[in-house]
Protein backbone atom coordinates (compact mmCIF):
# COMPACT_ATOMS: atom_id res chain seq x y z
CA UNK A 1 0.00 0.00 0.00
CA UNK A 2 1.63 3.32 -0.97
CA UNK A 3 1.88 5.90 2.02
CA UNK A 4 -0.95 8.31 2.25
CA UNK A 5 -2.62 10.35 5.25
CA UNK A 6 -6.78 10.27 5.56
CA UNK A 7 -8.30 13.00 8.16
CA UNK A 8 -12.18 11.37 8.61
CA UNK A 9 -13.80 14.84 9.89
CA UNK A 10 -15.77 16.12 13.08
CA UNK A 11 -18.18 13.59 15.11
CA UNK A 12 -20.99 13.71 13.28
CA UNK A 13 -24.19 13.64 14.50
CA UNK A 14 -27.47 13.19 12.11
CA UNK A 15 -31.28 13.55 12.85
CA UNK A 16 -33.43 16.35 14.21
CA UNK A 17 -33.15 14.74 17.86
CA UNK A 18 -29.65 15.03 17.86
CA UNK A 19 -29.42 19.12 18.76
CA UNK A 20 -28.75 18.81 22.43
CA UNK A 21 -26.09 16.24 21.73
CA UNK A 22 -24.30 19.22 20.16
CA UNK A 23 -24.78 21.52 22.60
CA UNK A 24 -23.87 19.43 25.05
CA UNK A 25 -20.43 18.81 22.92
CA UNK A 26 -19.55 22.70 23.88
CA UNK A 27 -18.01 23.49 27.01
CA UNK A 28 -19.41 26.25 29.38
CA UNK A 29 -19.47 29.73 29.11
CA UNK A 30 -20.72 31.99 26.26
CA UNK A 31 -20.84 30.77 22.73
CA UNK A 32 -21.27 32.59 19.69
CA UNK A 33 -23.35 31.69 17.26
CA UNK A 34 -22.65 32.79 13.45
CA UNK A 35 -25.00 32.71 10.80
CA UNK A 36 -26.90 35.09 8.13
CA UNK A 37 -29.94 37.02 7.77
CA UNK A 38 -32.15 34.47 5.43
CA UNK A 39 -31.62 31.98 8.46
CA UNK A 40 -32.89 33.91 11.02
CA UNK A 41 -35.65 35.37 9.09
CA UNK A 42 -36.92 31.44 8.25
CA UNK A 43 -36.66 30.58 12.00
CA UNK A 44 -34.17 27.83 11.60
CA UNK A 45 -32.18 29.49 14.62
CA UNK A 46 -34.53 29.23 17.04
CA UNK A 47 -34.42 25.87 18.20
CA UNK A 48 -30.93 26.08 18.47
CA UNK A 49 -30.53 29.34 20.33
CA UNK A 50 -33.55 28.01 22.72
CA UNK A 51 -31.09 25.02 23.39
CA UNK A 52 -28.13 27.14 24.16
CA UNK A 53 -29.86 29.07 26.44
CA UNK A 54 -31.66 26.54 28.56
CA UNK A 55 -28.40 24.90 28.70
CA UNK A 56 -27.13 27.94 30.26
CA UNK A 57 -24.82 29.09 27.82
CA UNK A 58 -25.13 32.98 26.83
CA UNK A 59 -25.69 33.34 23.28
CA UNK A 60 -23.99 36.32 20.78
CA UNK A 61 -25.54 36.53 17.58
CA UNK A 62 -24.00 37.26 14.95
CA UNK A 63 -26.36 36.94 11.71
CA UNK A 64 -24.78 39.30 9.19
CA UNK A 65 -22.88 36.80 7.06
CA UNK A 66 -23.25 37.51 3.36
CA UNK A 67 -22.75 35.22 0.69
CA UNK A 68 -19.00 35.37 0.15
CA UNK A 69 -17.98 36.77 3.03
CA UNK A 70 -15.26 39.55 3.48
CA UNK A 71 -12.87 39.75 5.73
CA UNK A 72 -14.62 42.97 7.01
CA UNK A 73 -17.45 40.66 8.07
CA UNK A 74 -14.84 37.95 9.88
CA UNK A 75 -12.98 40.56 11.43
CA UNK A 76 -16.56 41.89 13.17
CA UNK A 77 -17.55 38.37 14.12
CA UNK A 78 -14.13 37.97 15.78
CA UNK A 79 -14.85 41.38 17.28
CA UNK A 80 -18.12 40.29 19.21
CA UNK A 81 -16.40 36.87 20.14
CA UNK A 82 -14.05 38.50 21.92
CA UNK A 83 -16.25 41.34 23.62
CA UNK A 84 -18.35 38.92 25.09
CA UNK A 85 -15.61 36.17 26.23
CA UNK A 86 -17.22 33.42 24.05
CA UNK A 87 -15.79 30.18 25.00
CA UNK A 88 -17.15 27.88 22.15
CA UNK A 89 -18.27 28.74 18.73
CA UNK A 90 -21.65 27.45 16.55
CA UNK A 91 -21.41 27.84 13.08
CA UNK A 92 -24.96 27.51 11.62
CA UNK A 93 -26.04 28.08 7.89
CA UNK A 94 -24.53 27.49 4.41
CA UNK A 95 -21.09 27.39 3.72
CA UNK A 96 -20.57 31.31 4.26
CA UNK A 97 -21.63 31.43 7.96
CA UNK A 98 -19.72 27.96 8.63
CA UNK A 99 -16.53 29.76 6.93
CA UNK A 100 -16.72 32.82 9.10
CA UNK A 101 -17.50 30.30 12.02
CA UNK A 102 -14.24 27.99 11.54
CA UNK A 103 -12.31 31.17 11.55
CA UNK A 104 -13.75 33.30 14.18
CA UNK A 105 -12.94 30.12 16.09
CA UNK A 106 -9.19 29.63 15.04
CA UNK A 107 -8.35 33.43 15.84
CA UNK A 108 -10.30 33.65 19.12
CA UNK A 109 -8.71 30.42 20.58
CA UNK A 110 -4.91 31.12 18.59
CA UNK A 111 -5.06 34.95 18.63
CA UNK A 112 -2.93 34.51 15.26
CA UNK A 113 -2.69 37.23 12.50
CA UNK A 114 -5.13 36.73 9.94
CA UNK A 115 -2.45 37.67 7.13
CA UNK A 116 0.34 35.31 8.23
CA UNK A 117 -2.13 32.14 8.42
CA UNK A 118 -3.53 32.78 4.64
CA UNK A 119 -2.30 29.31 2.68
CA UNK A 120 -2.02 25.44 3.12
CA UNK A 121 -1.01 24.08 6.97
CA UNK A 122 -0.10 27.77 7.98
CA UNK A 123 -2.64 28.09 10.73
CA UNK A 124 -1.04 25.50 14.00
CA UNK A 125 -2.52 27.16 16.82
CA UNK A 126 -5.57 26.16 19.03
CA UNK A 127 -8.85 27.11 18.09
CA UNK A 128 -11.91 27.69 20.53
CA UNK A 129 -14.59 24.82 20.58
CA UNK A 130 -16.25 24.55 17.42
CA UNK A 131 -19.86 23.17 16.12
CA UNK A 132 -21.28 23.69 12.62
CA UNK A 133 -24.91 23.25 11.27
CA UNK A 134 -25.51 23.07 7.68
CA UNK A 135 -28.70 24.21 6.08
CA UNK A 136 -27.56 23.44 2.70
CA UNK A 137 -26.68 20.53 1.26
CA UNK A 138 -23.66 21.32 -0.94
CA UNK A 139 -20.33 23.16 0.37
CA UNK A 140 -19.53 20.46 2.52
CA UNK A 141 -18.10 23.08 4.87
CA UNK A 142 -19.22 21.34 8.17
CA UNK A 143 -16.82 18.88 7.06
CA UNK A 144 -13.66 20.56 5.94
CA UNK A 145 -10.67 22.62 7.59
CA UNK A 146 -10.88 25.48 4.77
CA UNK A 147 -12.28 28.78 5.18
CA UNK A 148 -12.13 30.93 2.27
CA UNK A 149 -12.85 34.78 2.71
CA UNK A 150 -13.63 37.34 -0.06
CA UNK A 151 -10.59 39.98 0.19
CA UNK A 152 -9.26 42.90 -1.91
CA UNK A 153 -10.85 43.38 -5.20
CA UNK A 154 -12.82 40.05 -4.80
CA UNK A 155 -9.90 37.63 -4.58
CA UNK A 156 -11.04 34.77 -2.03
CA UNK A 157 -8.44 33.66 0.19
CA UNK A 158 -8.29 30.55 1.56
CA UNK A 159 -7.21 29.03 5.25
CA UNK A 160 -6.70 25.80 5.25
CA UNK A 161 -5.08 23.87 8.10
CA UNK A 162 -6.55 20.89 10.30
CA UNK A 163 -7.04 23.27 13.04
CA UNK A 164 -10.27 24.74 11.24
CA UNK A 165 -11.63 21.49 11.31
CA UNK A 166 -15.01 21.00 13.99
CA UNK A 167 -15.52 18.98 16.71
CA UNK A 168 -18.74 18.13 15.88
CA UNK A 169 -21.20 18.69 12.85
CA UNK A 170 -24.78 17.95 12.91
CA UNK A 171 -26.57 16.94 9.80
CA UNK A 172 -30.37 17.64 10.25
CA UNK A 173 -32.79 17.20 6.65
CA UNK A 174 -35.49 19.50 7.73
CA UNK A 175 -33.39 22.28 8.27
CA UNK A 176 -32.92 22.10 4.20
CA UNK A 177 -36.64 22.06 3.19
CA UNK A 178 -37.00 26.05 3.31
CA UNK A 179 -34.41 26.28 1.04
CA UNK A 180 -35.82 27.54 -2.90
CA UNK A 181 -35.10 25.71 -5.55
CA UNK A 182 -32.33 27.82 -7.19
CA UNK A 183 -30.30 27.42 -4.19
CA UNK A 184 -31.30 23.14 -3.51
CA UNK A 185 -30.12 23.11 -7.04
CA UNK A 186 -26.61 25.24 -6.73
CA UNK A 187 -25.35 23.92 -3.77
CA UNK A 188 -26.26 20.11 -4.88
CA UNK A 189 -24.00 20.94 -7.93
CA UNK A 190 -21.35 22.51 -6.14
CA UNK A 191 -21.39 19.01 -3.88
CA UNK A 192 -20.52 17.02 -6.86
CA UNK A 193 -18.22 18.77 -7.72
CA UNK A 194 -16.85 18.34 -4.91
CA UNK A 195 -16.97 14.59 -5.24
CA UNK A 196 -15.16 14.71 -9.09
CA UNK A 197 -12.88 16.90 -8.25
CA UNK A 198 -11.87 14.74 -5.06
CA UNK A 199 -11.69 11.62 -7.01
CA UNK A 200 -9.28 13.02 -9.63
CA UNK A 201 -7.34 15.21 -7.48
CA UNK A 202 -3.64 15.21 -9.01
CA UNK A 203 -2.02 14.97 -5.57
CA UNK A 204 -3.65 13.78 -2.86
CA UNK A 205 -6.37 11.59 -3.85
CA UNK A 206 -6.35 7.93 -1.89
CA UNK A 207 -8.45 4.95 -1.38
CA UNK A 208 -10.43 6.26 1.27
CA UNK A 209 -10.83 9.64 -0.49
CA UNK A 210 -12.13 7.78 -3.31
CA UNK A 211 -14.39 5.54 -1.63
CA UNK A 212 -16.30 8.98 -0.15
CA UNK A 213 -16.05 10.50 -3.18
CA UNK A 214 -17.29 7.42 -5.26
CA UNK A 215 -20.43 7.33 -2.40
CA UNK A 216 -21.26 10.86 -2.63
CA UNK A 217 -21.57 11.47 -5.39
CA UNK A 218 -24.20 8.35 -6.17
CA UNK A 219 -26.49 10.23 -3.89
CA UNK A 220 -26.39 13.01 -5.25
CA UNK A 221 -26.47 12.48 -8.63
CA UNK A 222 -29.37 10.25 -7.68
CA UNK A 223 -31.50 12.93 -5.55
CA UNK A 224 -30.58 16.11 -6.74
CA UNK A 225 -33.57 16.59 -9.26
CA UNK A 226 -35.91 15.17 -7.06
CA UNK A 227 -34.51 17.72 -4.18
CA UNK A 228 -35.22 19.85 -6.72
CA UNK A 229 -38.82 18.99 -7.98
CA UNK A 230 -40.44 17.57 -4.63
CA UNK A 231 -39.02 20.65 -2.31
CA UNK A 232 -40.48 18.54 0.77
CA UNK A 233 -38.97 14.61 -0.08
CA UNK A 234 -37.01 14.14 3.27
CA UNK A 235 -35.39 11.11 1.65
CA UNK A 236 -33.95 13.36 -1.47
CA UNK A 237 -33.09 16.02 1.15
CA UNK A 238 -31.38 13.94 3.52
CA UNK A 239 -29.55 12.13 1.14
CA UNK A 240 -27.95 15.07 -0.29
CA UNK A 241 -26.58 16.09 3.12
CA UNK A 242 -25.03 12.97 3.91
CA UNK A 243 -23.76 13.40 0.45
CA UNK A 244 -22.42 16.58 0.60
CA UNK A 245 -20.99 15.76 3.90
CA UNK A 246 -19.11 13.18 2.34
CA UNK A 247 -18.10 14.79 -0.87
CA UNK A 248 -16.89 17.64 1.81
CA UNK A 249 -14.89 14.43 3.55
CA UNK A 250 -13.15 13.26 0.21
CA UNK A 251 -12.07 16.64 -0.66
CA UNK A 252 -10.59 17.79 2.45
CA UNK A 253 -8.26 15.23 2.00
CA UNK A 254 -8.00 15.04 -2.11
CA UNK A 255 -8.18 19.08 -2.52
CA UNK A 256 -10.29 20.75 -4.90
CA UNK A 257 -8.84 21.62 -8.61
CA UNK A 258 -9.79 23.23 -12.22
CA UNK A 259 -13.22 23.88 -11.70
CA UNK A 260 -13.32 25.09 -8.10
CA UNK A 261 -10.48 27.62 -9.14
CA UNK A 262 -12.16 29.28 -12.45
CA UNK A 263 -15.50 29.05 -10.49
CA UNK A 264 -13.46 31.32 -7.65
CA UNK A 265 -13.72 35.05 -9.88
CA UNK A 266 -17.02 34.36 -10.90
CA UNK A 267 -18.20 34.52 -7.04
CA UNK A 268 -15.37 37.50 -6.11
CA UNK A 269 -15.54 39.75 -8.61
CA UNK A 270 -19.94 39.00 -10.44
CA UNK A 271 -20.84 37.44 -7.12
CA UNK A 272 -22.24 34.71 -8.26
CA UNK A 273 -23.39 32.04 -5.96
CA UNK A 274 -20.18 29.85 -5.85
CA UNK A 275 -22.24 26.51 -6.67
CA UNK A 276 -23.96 28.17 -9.69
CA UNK A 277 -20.29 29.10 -10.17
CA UNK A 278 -19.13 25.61 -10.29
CA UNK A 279 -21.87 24.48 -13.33
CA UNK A 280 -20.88 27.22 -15.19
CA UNK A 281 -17.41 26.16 -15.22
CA UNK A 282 -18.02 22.29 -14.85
CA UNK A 283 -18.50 20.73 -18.89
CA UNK A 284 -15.77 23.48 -20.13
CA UNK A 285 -13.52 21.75 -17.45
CA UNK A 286 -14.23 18.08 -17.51
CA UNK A 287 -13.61 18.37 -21.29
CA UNK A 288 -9.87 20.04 -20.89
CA UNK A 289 -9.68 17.23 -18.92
CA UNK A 290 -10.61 14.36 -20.40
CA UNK A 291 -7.91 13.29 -21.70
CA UNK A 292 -5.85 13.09 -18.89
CA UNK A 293 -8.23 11.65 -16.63
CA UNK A 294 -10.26 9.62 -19.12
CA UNK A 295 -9.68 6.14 -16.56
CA UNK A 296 -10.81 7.96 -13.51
CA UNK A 297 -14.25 9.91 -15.51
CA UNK A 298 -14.72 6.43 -16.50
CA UNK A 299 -14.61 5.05 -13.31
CA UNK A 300 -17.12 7.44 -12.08
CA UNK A 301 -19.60 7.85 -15.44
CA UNK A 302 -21.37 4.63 -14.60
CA UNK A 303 -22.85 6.41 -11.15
CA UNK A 304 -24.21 9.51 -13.19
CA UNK A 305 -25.53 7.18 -16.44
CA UNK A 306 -25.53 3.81 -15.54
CA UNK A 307 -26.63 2.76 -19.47
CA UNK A 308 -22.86 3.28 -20.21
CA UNK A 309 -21.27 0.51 -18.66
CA UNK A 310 -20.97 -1.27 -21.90
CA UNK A 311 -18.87 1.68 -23.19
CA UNK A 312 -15.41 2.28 -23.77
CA UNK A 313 -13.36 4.54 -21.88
CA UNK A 314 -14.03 7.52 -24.33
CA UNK A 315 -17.79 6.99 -24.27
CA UNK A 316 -18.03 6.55 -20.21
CA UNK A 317 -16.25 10.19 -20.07
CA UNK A 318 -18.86 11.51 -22.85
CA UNK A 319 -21.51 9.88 -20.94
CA UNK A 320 -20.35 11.92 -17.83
CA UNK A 321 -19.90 15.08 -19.06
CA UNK A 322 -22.55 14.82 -20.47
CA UNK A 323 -25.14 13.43 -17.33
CA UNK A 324 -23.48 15.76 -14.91
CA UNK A 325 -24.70 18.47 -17.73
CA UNK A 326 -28.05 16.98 -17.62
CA UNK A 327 -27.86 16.78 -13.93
CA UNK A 328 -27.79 20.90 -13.93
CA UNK A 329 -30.44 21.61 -16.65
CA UNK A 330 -32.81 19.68 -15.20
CA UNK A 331 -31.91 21.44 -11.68
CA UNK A 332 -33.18 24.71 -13.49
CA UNK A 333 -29.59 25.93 -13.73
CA UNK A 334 -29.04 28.26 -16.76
CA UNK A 335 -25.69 27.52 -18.03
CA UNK A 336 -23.99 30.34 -20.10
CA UNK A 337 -22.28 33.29 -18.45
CA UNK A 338 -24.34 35.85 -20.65
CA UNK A 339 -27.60 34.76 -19.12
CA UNK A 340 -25.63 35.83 -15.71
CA UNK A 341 -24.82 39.22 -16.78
CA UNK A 342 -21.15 38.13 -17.85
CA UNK A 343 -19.64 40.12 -20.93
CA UNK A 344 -17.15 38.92 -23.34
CA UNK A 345 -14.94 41.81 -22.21
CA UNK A 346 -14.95 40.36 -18.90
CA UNK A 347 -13.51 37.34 -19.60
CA UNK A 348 -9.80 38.37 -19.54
CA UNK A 349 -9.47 39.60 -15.93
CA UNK A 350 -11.34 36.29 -15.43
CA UNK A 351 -8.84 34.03 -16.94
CA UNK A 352 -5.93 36.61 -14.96
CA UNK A 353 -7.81 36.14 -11.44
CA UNK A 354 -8.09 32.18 -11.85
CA UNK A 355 -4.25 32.25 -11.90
CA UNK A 356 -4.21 33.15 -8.74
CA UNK A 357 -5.76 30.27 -7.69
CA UNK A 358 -2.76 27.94 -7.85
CA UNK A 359 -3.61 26.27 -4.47
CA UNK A 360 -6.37 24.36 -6.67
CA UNK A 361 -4.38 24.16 -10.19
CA UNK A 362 -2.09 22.04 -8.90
CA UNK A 363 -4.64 19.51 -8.34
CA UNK A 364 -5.99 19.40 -11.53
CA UNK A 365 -5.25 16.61 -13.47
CA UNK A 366 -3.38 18.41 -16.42
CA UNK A 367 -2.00 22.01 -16.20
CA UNK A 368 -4.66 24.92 -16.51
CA UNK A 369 -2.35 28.15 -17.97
CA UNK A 370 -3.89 31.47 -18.62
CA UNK A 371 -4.68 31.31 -21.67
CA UNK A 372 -6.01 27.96 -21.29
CA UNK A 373 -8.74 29.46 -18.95
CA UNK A 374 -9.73 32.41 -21.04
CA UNK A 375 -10.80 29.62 -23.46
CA UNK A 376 -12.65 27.90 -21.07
CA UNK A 377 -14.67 30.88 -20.31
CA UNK A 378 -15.43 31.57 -23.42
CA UNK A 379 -16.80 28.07 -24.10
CA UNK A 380 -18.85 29.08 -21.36
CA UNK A 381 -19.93 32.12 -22.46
């Protein structure tokens, strides 16, 4: 067996009876709680505040996580952490809130400088207690070390270091049936991602990577349309969070690559939701690619279109380009970057920006240069 390392991710807890478990996972003393606006307003916080507080724990709210949150926004939630002594952190939303949680966590407990922790394995100091709640089944977040925060000019940062990682994550299905369809449908897409990108990872992929990847992503190619079309189908819903979770598992080991990194500008500088991102970017990709990684898109294309087993290698990797394709139309996903407000003259600084994503390009399975990308975005366009 060749040498690898395998991190399996927080405790996990799943099922709507399963909330005071988690709270009573966090020490005592005041905990602050980090999520967004569109949370609070649905009333998915209350249960969970309620359980704080009658387990005596003083609650700070902070609820003003935007999509693609800026380091002005962690900086604040740090802030109110720190006024208010919190001794544990809950991160509870999508990925955004979860982000800004893992963080807010790792500075209040290591009282590191933000700027010299940016990067890969940089951040090695002790973070305060941490929970997360997801309330979307796609970024995975619950499950990774990686925080990534919208800086200067749009360019997203990343943290990543096992110290980010939770204690405990709890997966609940109801919590996802408020979502609308636009969003069930982005953040399923971003999860299988997620789950490709994991299993052909240049660098890091392994055997147990794969095997999560490999699981993930046959639920959620098999329930994201009817996540989709039956809004209220606790099966569909719950299967996509255990499959994000584990996509999120696979590619905190096997990192993220091509896709994730010319889906990045689209979300930091057109703020686009980073899942919708993702399917913009996802056939332009995979075909680059398929070359290089035609035995491992034929490995996987049977999952997505099981009528292609018969297939050789070249058809399997047509048939999964071409199902994960499917896969987002029939989401409701439109998938050109005019019909998002994207202009041919914006491509350039697009193609320049993914550049600077090289913690990701390195994991692709063939090289992605420059002008390599601004042809993939305009095969997108």
């Amino acid at each position: 067996m060749r040498s690898f390392t395998f991190h399996p991710g927080p405790m996990l807890l799943c099922g709507g009876d399963k909330l005071q478990d988690l709270v009573n996972a966090l020490p005592d003393g005041p905990c602050l709680l980090v999520s967004d606006a569109g949370v609070l307003r649905l009333g998915l916080l209350d249960r969970c505040r309620d359980a704080l507080n009658g387990a005596g724990r003083e609650v700070a709210l902070f609820d003003a996580v935007e999509a693609d949150p800026s380091r002005k926004t962690l900086l604040t939630t740090v802030e109110l952490g720190r006024s208010v002594g919190a001794a544990s952190v809950v991160g509870f939303g999508g990925g955004s809130p979860m982000d800004v949680a893992k963080l807010a966590a790792y500075l209040l407990g290591s009282g590191d400088d933000l700027d010299s922790i940016w990067g890969v394995g940089l951040a090695r100091g002790s973070r305060l207690p941490l929970a997360l709640v997801p309330t979307t089944a796609g970024t995975g977040s619950e499950a990774t070390p990686i925080s990534v925060i919208t800086c200067d000019r749009g360019v997203k940062l990343a943290v990543n270091a096992w110290a980010l990682l939770a204690d405990v994550a709890l997966l609940d299905s109801d919590l996802t049936v408020g979502l609308p369809r636009h969003v069930t449908a982005a953040t399923g897409v971003d999860a299988i991602v997620h789950a490709v990108e994991a299993y052909t990872s240049a660098r890091l992929k392994n055997p147990l990577s794969d095997a999560f990847a490999r699981d993930a992503l046959r639920l959620l190619a098999g329930n994201l349309v009817a996540a989709c079309d039956e809004p209220d189908n606790l099966d569909a819903r719950s299967a996509m969070l255990l499959g994000a979770h584990l996509a999120g598992i696979a590619f905190a080991n096997a990192p993220v690559a091509g896709v994730h990194a010319l889906a990045y500008p689209l979300g930091g500088v057109h703020h686009l939701p980073h899942g919708l991102s993702n399917a913009l970017m996802l056939r332009p990709v995979l075909e680059h690619n398929a070359e290089a990684a035609r035995a491992l898109y034929a490995e996987l294309a049977p999952i997505v279109d099981p009528g292609c087993e018969g297939a050789g290698s070249q058809g399997r990797v047509r048939a999964l380009i071409d199902g994960l394709e499917r896969l987002c139309v029939e989401s409701g996903l439109r998938l050109r970057l005019r019909d998002h407000g994207i202009t041919a003259d914006d491509l350039p600084r697009l193609a320049r920006d993914a550049m600077l994503g090289e913690r990701m390009l390195i994991n692709n399975p063939c090289a992605i240069t420059e002008a390599d990308a601004l042809r993939l975005y305009e095969a997108a366009w």
